[in-house]
Each structure stands twice: as structure tokens, then as C-alpha cells.
PDB file of N, CA and C in Angstrom:
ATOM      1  N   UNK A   1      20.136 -16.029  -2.800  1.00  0.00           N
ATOM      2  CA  UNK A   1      19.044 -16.208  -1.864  1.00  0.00           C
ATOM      3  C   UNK A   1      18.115 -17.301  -2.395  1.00  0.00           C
ATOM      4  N   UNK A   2      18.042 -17.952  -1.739  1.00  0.00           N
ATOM      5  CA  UNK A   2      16.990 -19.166  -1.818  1.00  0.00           C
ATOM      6  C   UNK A   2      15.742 -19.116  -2.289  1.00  0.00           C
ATOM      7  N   UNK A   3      14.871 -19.777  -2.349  1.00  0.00           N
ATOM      8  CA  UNK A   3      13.523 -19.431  -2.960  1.00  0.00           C
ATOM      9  C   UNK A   3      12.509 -20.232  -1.202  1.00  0.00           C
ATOM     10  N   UNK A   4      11.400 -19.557  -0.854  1.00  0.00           N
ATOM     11  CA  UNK A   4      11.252 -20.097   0.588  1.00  0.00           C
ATOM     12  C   UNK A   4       9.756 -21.017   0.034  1.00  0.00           C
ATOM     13  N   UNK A   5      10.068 -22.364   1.071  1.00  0.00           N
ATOM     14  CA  UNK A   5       9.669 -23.499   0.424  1.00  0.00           C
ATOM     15  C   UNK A   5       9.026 -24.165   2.101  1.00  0.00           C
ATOM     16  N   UNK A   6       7.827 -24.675   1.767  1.00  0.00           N
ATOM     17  CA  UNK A   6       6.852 -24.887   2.990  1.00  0.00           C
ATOM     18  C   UNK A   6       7.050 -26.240   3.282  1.00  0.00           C
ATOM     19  N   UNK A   7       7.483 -26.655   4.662  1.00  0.00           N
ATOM     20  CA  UNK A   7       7.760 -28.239   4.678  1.00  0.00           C
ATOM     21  C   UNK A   7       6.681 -27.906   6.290  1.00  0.00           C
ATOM     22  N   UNK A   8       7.479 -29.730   6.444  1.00  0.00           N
ATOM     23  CA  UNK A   8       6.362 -29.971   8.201  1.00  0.00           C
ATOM     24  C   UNK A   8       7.731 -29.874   8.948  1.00  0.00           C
ATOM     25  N   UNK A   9       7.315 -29.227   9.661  1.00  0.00           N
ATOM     26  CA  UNK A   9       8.332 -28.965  10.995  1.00  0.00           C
ATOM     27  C   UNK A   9       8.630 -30.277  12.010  1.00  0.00           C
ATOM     28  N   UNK A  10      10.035 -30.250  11.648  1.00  0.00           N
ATOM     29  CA  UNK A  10      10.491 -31.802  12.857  1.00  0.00           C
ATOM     30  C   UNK A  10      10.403 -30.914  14.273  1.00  0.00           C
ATOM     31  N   UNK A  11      10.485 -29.536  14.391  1.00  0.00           N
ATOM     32  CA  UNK A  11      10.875 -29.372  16.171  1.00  0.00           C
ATOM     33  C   UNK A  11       9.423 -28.771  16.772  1.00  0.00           C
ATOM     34  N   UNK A  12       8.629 -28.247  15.624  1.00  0.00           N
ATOM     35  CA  UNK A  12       7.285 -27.270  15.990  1.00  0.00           C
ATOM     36  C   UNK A  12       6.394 -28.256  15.890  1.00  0.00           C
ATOM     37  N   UNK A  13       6.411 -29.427  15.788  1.00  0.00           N
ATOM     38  CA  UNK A  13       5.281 -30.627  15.611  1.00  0.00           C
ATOM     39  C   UNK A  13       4.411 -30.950  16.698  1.00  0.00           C
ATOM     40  N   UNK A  14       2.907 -31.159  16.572  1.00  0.00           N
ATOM     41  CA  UNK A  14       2.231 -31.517  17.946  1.00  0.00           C
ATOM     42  C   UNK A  14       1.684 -33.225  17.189  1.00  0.00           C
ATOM     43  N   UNK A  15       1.356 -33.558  15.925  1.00  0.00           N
ATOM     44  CA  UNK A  15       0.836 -34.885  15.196  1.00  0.00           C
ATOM     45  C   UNK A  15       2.023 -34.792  14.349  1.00  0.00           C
ATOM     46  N   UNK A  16       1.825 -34.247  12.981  1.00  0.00           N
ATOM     47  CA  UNK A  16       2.608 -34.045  12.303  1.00  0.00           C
ATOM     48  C   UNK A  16       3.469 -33.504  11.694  1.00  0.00           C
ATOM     49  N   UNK A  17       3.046 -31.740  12.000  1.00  0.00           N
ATOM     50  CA  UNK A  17       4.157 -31.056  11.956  1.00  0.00           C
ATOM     51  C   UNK A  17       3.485 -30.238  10.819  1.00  0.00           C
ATOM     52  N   UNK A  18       2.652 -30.300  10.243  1.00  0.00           N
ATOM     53  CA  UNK A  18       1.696 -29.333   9.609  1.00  0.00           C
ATOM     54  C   UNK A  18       1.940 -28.140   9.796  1.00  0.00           C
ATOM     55  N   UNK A  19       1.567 -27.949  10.659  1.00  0.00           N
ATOM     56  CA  UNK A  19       0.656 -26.466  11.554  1.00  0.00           C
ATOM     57  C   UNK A  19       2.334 -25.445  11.482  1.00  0.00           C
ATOM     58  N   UNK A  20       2.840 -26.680  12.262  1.00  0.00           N
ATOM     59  CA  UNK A  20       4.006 -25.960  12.581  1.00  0.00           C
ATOM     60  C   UNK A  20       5.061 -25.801  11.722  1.00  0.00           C
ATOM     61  N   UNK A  21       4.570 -26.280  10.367  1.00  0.00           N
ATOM     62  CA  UNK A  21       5.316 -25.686   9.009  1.00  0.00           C
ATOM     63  C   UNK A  21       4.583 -24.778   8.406  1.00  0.00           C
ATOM     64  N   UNK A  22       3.807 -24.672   8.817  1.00  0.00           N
ATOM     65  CA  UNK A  22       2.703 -23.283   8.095  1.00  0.00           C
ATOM     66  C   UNK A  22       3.297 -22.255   8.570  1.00  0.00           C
ATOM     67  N   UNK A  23       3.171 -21.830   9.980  1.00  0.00           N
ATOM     68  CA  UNK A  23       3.432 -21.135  10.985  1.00  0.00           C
ATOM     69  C   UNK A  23       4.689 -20.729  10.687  1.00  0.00           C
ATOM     70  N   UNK A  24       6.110 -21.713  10.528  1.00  0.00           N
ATOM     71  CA  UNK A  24       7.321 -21.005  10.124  1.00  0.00           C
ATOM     72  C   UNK A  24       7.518 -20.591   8.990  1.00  0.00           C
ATOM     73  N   UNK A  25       6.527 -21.073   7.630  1.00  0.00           N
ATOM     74  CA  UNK A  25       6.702 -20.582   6.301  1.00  0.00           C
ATOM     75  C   UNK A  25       5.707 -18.811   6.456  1.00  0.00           C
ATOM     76  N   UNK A  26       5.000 -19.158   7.199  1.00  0.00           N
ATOM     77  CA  UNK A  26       4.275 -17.763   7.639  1.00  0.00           C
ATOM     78  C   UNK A  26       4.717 -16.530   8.574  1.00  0.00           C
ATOM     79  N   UNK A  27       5.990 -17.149   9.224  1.00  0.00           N
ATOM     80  CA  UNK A  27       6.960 -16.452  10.133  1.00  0.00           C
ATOM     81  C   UNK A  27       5.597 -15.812  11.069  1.00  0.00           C
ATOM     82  N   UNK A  28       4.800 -16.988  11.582  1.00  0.00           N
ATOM     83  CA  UNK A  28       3.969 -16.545  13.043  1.00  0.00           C
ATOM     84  C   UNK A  28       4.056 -17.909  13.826  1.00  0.00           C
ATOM     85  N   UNK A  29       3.990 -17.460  14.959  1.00  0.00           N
ATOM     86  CA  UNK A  29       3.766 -18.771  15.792  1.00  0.00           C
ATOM     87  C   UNK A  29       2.629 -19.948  15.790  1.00  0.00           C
ATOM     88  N   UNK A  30       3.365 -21.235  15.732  1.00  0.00           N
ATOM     89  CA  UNK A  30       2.703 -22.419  15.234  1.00  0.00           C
ATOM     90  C   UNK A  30       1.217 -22.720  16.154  1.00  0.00           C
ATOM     91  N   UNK A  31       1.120 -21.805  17.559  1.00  0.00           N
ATOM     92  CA  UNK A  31       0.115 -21.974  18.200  1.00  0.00           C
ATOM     93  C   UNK A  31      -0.908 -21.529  17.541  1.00  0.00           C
ATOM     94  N   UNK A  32      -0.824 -20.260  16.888  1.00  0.00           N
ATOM     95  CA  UNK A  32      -2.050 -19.338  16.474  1.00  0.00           C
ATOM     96  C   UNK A  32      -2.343 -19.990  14.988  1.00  0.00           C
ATOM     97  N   UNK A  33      -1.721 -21.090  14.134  1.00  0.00           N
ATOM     98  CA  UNK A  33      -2.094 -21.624  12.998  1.00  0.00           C
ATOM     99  C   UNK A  33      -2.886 -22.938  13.674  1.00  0.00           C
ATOM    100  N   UNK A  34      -2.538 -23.573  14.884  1.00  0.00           N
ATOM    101  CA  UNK A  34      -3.190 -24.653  15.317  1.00  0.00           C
ATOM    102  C   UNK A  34      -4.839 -23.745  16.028  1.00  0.00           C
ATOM    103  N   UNK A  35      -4.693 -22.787  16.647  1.00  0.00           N
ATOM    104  CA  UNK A  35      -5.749 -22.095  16.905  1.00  0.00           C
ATOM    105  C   UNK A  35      -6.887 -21.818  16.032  1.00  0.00           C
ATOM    106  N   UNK A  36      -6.183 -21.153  14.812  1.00  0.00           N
ATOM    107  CA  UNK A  36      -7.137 -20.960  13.456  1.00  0.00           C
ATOM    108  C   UNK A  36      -7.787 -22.142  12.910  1.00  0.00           C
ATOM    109  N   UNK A  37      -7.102 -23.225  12.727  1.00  0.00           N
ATOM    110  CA  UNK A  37      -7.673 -24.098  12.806  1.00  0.00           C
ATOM    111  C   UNK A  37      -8.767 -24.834  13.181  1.00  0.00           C
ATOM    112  N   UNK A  38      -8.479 -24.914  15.002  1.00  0.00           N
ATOM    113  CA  UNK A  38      -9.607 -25.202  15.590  1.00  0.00           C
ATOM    114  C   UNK A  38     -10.904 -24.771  15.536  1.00  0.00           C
ATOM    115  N   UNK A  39     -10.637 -23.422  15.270  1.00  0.00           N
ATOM    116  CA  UNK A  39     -11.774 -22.308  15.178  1.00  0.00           C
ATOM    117  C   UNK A  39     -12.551 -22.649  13.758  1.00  0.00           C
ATOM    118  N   UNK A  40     -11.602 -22.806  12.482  1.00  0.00           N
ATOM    119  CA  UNK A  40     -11.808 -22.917  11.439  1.00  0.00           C
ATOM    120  C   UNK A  40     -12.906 -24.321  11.303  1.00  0.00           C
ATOM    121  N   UNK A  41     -12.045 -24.901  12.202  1.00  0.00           N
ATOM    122  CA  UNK A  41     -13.017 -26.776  11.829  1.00  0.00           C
ATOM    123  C   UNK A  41     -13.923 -26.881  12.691  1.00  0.00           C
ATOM    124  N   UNK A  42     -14.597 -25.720  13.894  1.00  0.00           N
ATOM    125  CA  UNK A  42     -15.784 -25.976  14.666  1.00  0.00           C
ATOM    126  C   UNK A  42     -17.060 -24.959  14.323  1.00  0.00           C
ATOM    127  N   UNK A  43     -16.169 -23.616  14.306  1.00  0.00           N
ATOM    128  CA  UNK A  43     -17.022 -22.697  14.324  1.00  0.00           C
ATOM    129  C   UNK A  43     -17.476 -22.062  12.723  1.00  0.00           C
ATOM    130  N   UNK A  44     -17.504 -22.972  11.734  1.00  0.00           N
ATOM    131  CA  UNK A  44     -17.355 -22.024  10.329  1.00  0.00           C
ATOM    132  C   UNK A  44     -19.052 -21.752  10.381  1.00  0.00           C
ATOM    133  N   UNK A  45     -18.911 -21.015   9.810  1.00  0.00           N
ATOM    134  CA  UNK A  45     -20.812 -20.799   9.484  1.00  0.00           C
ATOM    135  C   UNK A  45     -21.041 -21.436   8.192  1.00  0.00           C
ATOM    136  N   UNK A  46     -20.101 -22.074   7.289  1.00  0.00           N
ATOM    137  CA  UNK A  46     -20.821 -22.811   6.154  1.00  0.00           C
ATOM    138  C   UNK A  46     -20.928 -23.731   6.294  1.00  0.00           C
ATOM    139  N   UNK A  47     -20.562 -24.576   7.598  1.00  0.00           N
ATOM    140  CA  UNK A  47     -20.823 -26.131   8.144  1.00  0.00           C
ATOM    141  C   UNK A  47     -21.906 -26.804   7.160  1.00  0.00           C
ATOM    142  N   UNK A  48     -22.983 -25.890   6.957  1.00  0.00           N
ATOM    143  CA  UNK A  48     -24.196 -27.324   6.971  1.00  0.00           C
ATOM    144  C   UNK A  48     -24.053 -27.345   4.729  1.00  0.00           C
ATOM    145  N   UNK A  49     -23.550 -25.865   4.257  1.00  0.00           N
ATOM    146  CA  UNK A  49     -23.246 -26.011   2.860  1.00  0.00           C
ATOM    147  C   UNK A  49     -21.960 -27.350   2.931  1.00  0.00           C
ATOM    148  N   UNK A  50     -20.961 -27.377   3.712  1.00  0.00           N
ATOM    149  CA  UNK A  50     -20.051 -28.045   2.966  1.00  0.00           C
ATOM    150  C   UNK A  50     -21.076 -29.590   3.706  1.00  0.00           C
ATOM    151  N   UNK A  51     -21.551 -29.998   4.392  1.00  0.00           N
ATOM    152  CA  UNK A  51     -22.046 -31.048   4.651  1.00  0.00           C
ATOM    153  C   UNK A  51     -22.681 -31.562   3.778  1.00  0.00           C
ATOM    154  N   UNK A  52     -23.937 -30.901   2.986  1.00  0.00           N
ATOM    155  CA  UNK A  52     -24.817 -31.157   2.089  1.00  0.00           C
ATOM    156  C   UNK A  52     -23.627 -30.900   0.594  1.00  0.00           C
ATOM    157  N   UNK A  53     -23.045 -30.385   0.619  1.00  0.00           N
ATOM    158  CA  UNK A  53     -22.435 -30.585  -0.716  1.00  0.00           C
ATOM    159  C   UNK A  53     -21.227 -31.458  -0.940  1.00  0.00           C
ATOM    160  N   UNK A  54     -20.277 -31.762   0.088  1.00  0.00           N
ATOM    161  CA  UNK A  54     -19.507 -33.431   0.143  1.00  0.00           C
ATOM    162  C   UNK A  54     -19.890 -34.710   0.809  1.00  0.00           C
ATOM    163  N   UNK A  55     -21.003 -34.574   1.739  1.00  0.00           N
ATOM    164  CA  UNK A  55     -21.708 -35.432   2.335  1.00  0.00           C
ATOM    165  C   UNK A  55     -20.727 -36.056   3.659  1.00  0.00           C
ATOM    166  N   UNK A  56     -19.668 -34.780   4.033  1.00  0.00           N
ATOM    167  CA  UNK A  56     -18.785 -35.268   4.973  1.00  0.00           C
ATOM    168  C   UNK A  56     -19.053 -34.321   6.063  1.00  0.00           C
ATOM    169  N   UNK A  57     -18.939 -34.816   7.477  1.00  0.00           N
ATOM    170  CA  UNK A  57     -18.903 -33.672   8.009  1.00  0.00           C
ATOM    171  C   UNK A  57     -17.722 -32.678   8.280  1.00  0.00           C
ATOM    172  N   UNK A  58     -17.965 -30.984   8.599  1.00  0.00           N
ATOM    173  CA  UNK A  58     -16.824 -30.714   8.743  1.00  0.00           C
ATOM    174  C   UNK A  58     -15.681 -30.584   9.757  1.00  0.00           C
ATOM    175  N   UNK A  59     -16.067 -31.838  10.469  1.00  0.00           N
ATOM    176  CA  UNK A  59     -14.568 -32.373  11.621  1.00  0.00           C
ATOM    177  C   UNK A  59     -14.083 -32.872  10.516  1.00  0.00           C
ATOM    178  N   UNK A  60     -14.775 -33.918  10.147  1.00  0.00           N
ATOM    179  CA  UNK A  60     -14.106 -35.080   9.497  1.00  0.00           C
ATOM    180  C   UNK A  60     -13.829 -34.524   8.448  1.00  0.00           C
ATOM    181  N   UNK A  61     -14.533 -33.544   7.765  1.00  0.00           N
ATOM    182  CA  UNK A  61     -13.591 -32.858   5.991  1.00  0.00           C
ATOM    183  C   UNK A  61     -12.133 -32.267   6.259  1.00  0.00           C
ATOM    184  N   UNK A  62     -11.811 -30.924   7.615  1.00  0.00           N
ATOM    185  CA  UNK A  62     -10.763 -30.434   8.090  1.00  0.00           C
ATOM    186  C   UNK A  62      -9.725 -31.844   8.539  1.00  0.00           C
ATOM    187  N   UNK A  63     -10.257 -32.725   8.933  1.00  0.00           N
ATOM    188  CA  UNK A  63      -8.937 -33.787   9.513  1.00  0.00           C
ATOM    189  C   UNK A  63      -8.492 -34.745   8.265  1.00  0.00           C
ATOM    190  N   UNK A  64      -9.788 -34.787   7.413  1.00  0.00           N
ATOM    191  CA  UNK A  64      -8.864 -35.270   6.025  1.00  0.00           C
ATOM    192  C   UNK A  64      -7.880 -34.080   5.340  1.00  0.00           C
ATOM    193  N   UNK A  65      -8.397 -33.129   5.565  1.00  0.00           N
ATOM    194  CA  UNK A  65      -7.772 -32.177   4.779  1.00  0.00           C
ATOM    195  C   UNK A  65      -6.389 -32.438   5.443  1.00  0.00           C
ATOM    196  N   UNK A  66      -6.341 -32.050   6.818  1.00  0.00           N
ATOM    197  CA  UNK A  66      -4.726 -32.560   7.339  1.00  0.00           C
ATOM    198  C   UNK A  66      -4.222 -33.549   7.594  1.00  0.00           C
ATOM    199  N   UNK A  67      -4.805 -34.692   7.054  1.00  0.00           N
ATOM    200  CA  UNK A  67      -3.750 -35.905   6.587  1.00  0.00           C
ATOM    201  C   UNK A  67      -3.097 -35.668   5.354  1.00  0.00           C
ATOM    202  N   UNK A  68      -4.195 -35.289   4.102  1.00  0.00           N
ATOM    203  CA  UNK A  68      -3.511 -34.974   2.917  1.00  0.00           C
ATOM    204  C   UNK A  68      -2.368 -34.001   3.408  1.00  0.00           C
ATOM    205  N   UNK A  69      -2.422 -32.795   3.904  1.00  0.00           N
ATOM    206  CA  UNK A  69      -1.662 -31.736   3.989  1.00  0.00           C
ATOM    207  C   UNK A  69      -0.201 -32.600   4.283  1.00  0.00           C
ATOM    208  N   UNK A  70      -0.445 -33.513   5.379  1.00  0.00           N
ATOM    209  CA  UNK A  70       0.683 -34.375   6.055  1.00  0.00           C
ATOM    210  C   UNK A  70       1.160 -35.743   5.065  1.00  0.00           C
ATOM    211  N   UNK A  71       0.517 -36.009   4.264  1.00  0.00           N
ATOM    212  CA  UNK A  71       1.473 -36.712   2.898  1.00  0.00           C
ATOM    213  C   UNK A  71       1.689 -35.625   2.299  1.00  0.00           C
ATOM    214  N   UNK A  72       1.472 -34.683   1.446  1.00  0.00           N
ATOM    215  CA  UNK A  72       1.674 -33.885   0.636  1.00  0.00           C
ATOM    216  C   UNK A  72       2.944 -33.009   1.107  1.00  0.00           C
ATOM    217  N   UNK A  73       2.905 -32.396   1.969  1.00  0.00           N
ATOM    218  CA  UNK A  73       3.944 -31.460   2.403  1.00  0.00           C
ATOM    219  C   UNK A  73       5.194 -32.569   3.463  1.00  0.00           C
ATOM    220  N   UNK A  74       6.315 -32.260   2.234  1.00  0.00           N
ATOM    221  CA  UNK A  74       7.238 -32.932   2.844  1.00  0.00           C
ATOM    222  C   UNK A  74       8.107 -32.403   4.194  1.00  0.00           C
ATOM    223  N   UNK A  75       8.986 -33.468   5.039  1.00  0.00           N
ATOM    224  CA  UNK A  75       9.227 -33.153   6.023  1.00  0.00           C
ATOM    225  C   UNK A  75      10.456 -32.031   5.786  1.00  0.00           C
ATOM    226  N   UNK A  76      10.995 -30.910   6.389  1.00  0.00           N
ATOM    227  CA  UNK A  76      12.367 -30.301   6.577  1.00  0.00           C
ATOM    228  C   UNK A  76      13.139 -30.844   6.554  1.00  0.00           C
ATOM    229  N   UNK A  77      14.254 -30.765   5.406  1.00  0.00           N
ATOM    230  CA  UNK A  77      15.108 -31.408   5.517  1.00  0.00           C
ATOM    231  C   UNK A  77      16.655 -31.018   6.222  1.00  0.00           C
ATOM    232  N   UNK A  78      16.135 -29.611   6.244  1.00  0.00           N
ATOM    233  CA  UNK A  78      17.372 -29.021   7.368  1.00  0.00           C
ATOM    234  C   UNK A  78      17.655 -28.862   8.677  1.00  0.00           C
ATOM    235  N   UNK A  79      15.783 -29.354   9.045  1.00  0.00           N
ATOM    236  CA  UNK A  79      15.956 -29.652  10.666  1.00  0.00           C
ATOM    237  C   UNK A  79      16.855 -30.542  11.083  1.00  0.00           C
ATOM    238  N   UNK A  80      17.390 -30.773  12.211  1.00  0.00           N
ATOM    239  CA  UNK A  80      17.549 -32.307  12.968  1.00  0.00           C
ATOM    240  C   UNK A  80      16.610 -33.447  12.502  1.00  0.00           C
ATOM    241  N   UNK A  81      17.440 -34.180  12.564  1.00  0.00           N
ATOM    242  CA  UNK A  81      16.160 -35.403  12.704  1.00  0.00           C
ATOM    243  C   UNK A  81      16.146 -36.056  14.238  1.00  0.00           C
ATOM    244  N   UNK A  82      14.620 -36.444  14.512  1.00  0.00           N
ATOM    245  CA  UNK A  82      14.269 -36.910  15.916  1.00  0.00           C
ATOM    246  C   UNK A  82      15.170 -37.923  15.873  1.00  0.00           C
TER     247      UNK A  82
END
């Protein structure tokens, strides 16, 4: 048995395929990790701590966070390719 290993999803992808490698390494659907998300990067209540303490806001801290996520986490290599 394999050891289970988190990539970006080539078929669950809406940008990059993030969400929708979370979602299958999490065995839940890729909607409700893109959901958490949203929720996560509008509605947090520590908005104005992480503002004053990286000087970024937190749209813009969550969408860096998922670019890194999207170099960092490599693509599936057992999917199809597009």
C-alpha cells in the first residue's frame, strides 16, 4: 500500500487545481474546500491582526498563500493529462 501524497488535481481544477487536490487528499468534495476558503479569506475575524502584523491585506495574504500552494504542490501524475 502506498503512502497517500497531496498533488493539484488535473480533472477537479477551477485555476489551478489546489482546492481540488486538497479535497481528494481529504476524500471531500473540492466544492466545500473552495467554499472554506472563500469564507476563510472574507469573513475571518482576525482580518485587522493579520493586516497590522504583515502589512498585507487578507484577500491579498489568502491569494498569495494560493499561488505558493500552486508552485509548491505538484501536479498528479496519475491523472490524464489535459
Amino acid at each position: 500500500m502506498g503512502s497517500k501524497r497531496l498533488y493539484r488535481s488535473r480533472k477537479n481544477k477551477v485555476l489551478c487545481g489546489v482546492c481540488g487536490g486538497i479535497g481528494e487528499y481529504l476524500v471531500v468534495d473540492p466544492v466545500m474546500i473552495r467554499l472554506i476558503w472563500i469564507l476563510l479569506m472574507v469573513f475571518q475575524t482576525w482580518r485587522h491582526l493579520f493586516h497590522v502584523f504583515t502589512g498585507a491585506s487578507l484577500i491579498g495574504g489568502s491569494i498569495a498563500i494560493y499561488i505558493l500552494a500552486a508552485v509548491i504542490i505538484p501536479k498528479n501524475p496519475d491523472e490524464e493529462r489535459d
